[in-house]
Each structure stands twice: as C-alpha cells, then as structure tokens.
PDB file of N, CA and C in Angstrom:
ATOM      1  N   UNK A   1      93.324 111.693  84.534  1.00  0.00           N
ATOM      2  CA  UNK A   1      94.645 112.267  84.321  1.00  0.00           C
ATOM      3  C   UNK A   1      95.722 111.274  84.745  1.00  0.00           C
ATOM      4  N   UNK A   2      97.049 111.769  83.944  1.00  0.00           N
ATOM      5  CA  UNK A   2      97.982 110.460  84.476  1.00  0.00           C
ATOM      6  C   UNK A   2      97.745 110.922  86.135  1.00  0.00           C
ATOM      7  N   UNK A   3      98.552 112.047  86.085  1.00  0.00           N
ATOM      8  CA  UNK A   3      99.001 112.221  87.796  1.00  0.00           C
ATOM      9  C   UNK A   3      98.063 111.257  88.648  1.00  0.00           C
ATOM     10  N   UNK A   4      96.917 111.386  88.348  1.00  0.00           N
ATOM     11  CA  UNK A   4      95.838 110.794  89.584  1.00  0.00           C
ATOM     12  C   UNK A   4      95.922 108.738  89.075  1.00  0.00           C
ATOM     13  N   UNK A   5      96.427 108.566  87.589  1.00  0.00           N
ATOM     14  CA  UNK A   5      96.456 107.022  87.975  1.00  0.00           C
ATOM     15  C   UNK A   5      97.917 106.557  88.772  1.00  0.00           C
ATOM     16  N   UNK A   6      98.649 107.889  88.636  1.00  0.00           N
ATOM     17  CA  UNK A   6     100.266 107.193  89.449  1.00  0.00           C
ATOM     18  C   UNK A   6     100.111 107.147  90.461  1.00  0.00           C
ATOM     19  N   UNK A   7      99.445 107.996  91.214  1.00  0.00           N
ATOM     20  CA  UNK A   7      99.097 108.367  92.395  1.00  0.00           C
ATOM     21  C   UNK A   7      98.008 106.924  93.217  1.00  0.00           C
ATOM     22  N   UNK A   8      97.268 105.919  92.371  1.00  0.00           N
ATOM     23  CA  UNK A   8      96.403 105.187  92.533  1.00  0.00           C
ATOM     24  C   UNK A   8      97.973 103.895  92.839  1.00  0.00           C
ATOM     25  N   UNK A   9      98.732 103.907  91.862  1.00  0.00           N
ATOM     26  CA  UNK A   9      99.221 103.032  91.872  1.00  0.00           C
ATOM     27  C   UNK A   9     100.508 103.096  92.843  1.00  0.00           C
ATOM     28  N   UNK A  10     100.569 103.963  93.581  1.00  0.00           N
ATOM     29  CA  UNK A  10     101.469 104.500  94.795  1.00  0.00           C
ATOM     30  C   UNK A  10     100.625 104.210  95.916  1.00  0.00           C
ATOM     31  N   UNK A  11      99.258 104.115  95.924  1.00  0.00           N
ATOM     32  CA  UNK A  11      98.587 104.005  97.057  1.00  0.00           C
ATOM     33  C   UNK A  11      98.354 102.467  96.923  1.00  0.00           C
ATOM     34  N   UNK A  12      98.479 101.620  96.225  1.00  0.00           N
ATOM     35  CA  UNK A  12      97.816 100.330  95.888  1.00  0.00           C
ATOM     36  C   UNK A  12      99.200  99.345  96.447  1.00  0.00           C
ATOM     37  N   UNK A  13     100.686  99.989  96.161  1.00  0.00           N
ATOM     38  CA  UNK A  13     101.818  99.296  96.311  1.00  0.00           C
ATOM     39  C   UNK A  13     102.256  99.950  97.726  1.00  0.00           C
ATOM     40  N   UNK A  14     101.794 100.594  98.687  1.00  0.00           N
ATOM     41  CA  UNK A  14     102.251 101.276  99.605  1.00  0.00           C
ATOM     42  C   UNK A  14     103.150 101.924  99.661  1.00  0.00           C
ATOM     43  N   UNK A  15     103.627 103.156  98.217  1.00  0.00           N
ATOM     44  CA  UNK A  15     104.459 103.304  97.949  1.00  0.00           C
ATOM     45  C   UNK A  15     104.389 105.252  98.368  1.00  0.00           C
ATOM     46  N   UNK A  16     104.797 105.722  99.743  1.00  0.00           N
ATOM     47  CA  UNK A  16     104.615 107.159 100.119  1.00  0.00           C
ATOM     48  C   UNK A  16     105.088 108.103  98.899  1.00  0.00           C
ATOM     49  N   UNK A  17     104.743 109.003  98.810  1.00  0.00           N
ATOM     50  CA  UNK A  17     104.756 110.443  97.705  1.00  0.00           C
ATOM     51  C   UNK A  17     105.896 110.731  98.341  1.00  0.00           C
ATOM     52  N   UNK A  18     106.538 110.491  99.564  1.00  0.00           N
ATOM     53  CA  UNK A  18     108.272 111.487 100.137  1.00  0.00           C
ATOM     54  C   UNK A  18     108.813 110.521  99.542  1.00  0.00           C
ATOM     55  N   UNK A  19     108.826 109.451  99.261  1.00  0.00           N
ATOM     56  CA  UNK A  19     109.858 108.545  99.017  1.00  0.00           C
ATOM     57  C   UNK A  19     110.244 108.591  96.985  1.00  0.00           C
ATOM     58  N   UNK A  20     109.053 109.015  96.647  1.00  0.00           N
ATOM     59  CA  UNK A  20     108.694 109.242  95.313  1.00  0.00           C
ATOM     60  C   UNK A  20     109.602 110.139  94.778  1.00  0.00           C
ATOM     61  N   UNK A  21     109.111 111.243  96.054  1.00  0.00           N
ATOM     62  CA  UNK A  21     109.579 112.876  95.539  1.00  0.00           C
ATOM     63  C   UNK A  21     111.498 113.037  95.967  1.00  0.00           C
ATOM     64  N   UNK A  22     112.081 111.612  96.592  1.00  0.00           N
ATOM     65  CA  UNK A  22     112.960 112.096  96.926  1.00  0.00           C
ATOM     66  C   UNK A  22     113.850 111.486  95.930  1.00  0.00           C
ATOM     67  N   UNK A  23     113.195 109.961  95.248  1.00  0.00           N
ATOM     68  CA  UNK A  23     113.878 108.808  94.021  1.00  0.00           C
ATOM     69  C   UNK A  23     113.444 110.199  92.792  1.00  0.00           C
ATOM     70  N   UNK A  24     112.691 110.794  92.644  1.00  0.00           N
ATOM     71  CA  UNK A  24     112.742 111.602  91.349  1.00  0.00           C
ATOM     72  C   UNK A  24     113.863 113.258  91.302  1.00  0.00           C
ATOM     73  N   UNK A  25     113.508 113.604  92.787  1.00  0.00           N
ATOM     74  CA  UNK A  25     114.353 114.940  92.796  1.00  0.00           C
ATOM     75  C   UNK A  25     112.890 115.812  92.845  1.00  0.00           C
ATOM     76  N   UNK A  26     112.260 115.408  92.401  1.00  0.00           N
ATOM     77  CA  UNK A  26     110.910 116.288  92.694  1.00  0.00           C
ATOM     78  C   UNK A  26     110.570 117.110  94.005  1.00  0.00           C
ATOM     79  N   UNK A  27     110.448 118.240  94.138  1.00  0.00           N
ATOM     80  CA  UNK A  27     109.956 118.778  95.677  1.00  0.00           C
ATOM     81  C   UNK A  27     108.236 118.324  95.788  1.00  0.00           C
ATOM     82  N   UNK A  28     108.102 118.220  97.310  1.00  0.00           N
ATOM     83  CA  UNK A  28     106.920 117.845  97.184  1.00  0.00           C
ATOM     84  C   UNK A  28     105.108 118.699  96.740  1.00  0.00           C
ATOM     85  N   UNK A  29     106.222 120.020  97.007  1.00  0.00           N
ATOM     86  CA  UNK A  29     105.135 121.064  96.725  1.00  0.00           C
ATOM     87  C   UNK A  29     104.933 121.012  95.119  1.00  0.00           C
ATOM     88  N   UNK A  30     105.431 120.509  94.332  1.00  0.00           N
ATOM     89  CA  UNK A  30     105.328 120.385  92.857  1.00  0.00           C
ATOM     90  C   UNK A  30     104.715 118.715  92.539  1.00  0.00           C
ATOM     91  N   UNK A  31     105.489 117.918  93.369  1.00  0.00           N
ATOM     92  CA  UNK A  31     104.617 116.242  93.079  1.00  0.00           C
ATOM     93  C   UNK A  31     103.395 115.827  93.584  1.00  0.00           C
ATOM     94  N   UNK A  32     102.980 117.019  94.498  1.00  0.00           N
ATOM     95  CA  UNK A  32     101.431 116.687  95.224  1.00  0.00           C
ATOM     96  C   UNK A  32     100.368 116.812  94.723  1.00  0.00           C
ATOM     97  N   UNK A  33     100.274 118.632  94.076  1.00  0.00           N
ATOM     98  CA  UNK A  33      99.625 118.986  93.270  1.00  0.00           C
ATOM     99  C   UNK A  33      99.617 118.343  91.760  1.00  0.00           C
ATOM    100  N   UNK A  34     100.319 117.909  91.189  1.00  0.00           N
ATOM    101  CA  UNK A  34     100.667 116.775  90.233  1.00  0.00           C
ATOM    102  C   UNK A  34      99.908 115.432  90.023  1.00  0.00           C
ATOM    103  N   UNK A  35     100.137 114.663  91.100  1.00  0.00           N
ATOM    104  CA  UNK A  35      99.429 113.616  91.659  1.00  0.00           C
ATOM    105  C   UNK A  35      97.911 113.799  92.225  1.00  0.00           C
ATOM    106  N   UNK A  36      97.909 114.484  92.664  1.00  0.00           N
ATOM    107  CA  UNK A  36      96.095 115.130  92.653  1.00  0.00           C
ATOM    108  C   UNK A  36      95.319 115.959  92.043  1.00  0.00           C
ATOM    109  N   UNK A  37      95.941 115.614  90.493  1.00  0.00           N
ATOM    110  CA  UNK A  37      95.597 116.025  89.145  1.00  0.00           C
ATOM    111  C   UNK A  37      95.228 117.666  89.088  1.00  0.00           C
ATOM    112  N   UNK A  38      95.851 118.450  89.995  1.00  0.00           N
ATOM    113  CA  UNK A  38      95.636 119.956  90.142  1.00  0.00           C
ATOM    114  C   UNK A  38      96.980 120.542  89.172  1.00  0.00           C
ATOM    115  N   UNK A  39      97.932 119.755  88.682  1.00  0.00           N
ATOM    116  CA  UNK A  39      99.354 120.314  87.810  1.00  0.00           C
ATOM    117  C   UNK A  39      99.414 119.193  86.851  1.00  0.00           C
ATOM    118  N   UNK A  40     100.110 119.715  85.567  1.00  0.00           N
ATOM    119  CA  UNK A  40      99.815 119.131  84.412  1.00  0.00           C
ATOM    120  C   UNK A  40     101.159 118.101  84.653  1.00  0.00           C
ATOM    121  N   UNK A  41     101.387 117.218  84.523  1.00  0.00           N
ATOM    122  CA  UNK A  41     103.097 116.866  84.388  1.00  0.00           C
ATOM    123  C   UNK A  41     103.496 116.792  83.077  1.00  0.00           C
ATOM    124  N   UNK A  42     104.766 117.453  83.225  1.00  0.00           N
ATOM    125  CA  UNK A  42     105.551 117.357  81.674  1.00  0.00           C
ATOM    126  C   UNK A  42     105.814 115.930  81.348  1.00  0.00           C
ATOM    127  N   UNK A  43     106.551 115.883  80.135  1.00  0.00           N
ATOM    128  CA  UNK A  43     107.039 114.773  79.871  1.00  0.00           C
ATOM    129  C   UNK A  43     107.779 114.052  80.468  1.00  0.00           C
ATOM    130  N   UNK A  44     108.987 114.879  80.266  1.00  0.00           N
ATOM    131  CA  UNK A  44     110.082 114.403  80.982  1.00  0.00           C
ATOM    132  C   UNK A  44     110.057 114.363  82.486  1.00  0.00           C
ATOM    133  N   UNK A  45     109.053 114.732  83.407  1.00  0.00           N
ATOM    134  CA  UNK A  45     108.354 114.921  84.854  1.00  0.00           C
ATOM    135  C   UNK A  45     107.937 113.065  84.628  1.00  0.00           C
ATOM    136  N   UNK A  46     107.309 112.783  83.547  1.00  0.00           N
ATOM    137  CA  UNK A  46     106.299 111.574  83.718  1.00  0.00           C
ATOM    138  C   UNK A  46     107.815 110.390  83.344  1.00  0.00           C
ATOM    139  N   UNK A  47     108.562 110.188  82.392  1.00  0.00           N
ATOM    140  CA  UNK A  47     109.317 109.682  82.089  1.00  0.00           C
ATOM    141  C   UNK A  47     110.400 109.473  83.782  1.00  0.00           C
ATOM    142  N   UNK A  48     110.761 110.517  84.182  1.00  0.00           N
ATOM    143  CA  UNK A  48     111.584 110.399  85.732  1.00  0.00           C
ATOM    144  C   UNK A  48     110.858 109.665  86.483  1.00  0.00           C
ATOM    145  N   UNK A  49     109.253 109.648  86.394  1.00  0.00           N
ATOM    146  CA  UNK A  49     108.397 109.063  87.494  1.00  0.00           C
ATOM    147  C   UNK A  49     108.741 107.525  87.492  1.00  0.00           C
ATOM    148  N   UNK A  50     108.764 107.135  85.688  1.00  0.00           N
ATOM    149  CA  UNK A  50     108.428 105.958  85.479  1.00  0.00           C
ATOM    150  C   UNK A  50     109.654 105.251  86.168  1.00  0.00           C
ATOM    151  N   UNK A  51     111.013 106.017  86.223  1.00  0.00           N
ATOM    152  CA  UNK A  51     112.035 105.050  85.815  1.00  0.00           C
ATOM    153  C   UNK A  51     112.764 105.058  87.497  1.00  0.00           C
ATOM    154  N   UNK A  52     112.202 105.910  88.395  1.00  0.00           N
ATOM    155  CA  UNK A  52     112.264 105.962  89.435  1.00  0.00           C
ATOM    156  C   UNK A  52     111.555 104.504  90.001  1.00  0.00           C
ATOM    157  N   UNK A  53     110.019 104.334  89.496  1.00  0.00           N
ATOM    158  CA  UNK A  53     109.413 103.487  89.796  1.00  0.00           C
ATOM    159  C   UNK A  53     109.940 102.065  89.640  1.00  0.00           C
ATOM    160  N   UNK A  54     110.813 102.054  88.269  1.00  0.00           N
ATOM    161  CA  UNK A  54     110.863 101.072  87.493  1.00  0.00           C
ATOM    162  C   UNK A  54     110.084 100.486  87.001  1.00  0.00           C
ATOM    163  N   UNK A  55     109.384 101.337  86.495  1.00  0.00           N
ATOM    164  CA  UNK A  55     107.894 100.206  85.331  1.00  0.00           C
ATOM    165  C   UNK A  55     108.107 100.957  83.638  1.00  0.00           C
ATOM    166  N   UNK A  56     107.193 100.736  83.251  1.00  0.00           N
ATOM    167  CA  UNK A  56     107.056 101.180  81.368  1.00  0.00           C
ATOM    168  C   UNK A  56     106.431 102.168  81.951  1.00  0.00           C
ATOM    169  N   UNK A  57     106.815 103.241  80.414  1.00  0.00           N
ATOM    170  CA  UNK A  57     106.516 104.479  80.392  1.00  0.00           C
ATOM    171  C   UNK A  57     104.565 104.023  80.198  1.00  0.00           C
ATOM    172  N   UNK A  58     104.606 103.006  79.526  1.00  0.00           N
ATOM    173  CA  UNK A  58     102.612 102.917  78.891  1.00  0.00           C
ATOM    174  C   UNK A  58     101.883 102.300  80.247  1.00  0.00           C
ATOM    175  N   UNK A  59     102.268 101.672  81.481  1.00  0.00           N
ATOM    176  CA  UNK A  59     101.287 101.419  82.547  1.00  0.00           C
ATOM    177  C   UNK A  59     100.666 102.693  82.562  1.00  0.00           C
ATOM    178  N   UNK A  60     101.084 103.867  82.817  1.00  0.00           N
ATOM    179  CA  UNK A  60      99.933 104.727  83.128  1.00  0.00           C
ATOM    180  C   UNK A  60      99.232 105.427  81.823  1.00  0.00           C
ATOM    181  N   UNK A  61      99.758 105.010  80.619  1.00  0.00           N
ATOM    182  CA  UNK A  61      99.039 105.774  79.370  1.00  0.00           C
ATOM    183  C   UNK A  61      97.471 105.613  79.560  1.00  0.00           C
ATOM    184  N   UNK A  62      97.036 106.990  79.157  1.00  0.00           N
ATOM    185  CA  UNK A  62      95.538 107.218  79.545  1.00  0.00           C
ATOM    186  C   UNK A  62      94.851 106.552  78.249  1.00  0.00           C
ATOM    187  N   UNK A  63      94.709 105.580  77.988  1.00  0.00           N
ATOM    188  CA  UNK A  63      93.981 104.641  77.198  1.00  0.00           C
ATOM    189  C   UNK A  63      92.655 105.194  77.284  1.00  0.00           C
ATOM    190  N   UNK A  64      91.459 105.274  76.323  1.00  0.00           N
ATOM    191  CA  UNK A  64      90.674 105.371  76.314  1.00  0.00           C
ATOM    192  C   UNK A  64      90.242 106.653  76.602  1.00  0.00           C
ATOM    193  N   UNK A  65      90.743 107.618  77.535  1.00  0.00           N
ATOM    194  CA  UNK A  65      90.822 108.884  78.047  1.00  0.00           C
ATOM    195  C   UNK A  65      90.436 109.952  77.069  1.00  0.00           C
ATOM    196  N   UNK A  66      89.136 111.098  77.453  1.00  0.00           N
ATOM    197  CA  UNK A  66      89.341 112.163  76.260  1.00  0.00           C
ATOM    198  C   UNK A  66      90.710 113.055  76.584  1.00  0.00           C
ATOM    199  N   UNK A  67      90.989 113.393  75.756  1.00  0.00           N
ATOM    200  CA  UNK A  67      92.592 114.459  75.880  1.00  0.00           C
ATOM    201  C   UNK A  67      91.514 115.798  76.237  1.00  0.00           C
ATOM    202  N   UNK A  68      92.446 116.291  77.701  1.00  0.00           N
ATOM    203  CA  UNK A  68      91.398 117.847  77.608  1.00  0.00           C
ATOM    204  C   UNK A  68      92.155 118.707  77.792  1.00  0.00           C
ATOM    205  N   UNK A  69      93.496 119.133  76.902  1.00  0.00           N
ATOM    206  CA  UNK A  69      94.567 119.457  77.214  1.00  0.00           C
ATOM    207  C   UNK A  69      94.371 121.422  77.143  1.00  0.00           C
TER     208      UNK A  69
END
C-alpha cells in the first residue's frame, strides 16, 4: 500500500509522523492509521503528503502492485 511505502520513506530520512501531520494539517489519529496501511488515503490526502514532503507525486506509485481496492 502507498501509506506503508511513505511511511518507509519517513523512517529511512528520519523524518517523525508529528512533523508530517503538522506540514500536511493532518491529525495524527487519521495519518497513523494511514501510514500503517489500516486507512485508505484519498487522493488529494496523497497529493498534500507529496508536496509537504517535496518530492513527485510517482516516488511512491505502487508499481508493480496488485490493486485490491
């Protein structure tokens, strides 16, 4: 799932989920479950992530991934 590769790439850059949840507006009770692939993220949820981050919307595109929507 995306949530769980953003979440890889937040742990890889030492980048905390409060600091995430506070550059998006996100509460954390909604970006946790998200990130530990237990909540689906919307679009526009994944698009805020990216641009918070500052990377491309396609680093986390699930390439190869079955869709199990």
């Amino acid at each position: 799932m995306v949530g769980l590769k953003i979440k890889e790439y937040l742990d890889a850059k030492g980048i905390k989920y409060s600091y995430l949840a506070e550059k998006t507006g996100m509460p954390m009770n909604i970006l946790s479950p998200t990130l530990n692939g237990k909540r689906k993220l919307s679009a526009e949820e994944y698009f805020i992530i990216c641009e918070a981050l500052g990377v491309s919307a396609e680093i986390f595109s699930p390439e190869g991934e079955e869709r199990g929507d």
